[in-house]
Protein backbone atom coordinates (compact mmCIF):
# COMPACT_ATOMS: atom_id res chain seq x y z
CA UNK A 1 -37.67 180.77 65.92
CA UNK A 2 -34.46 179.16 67.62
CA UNK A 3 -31.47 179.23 65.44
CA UNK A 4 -28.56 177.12 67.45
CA UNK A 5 -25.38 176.85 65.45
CA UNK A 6 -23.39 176.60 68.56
CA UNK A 7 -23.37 177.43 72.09
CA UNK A 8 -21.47 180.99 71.15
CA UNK A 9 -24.05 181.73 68.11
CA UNK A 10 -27.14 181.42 68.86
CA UNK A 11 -30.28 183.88 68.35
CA UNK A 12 -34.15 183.98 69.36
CA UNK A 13 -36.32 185.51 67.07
CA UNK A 14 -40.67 185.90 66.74
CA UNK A 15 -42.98 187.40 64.36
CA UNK A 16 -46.18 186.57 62.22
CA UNK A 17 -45.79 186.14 58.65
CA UNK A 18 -42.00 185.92 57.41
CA UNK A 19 -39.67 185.69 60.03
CA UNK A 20 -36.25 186.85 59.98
CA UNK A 21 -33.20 187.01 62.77
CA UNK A 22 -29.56 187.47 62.25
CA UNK A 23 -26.89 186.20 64.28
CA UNK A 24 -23.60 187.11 65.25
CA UNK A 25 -22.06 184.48 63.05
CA UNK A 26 -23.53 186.70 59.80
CA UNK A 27 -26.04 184.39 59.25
CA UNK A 28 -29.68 185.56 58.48
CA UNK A 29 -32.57 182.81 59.36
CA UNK A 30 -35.84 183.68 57.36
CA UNK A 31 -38.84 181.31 58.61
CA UNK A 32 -41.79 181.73 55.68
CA UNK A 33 -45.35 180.38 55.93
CA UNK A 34 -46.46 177.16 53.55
CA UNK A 35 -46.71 177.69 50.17
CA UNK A 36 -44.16 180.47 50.15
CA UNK A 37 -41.24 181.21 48.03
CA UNK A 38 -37.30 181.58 49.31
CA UNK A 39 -36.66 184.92 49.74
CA UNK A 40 -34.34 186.64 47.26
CA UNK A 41 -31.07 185.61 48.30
CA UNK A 42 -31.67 182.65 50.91
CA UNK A 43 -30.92 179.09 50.24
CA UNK A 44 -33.66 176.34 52.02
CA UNK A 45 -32.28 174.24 54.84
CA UNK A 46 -36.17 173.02 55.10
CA UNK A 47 -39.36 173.28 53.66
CA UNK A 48 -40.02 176.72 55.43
CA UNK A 49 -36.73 177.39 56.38
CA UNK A 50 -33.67 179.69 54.58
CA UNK A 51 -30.15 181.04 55.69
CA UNK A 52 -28.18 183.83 53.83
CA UNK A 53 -24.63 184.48 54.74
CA UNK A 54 -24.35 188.56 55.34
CA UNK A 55 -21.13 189.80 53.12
């Protein structure tokens, strides 16, 4: 996973099953395979993919 807000921002993250990675902007990514469920807390921004905002 690739997660590219901005030049200043972005993270790299890789793993098997759900895949999570959270940038220095307090933003978590979470990539989930098909047929899977947001996580608890994440909003989609595609069919596999969800953000949360760290408080």
């Amino acid at each position: 996973m690739i997660a590219y807000p901005d030049a200043d921002d972005w993270i790299v993250g890789c793993g098997g099953g759900v895949t999570r990675a959270a940038g220095p902007d307090g933003i978590t990514y979470s990539i989930v395979p098909d047929g899977m469920s947001a996580p608890d807390g994440f909003t989609a921004v595609s069919e596999n993919v969800f953000v949360s905002r760290q408080s």
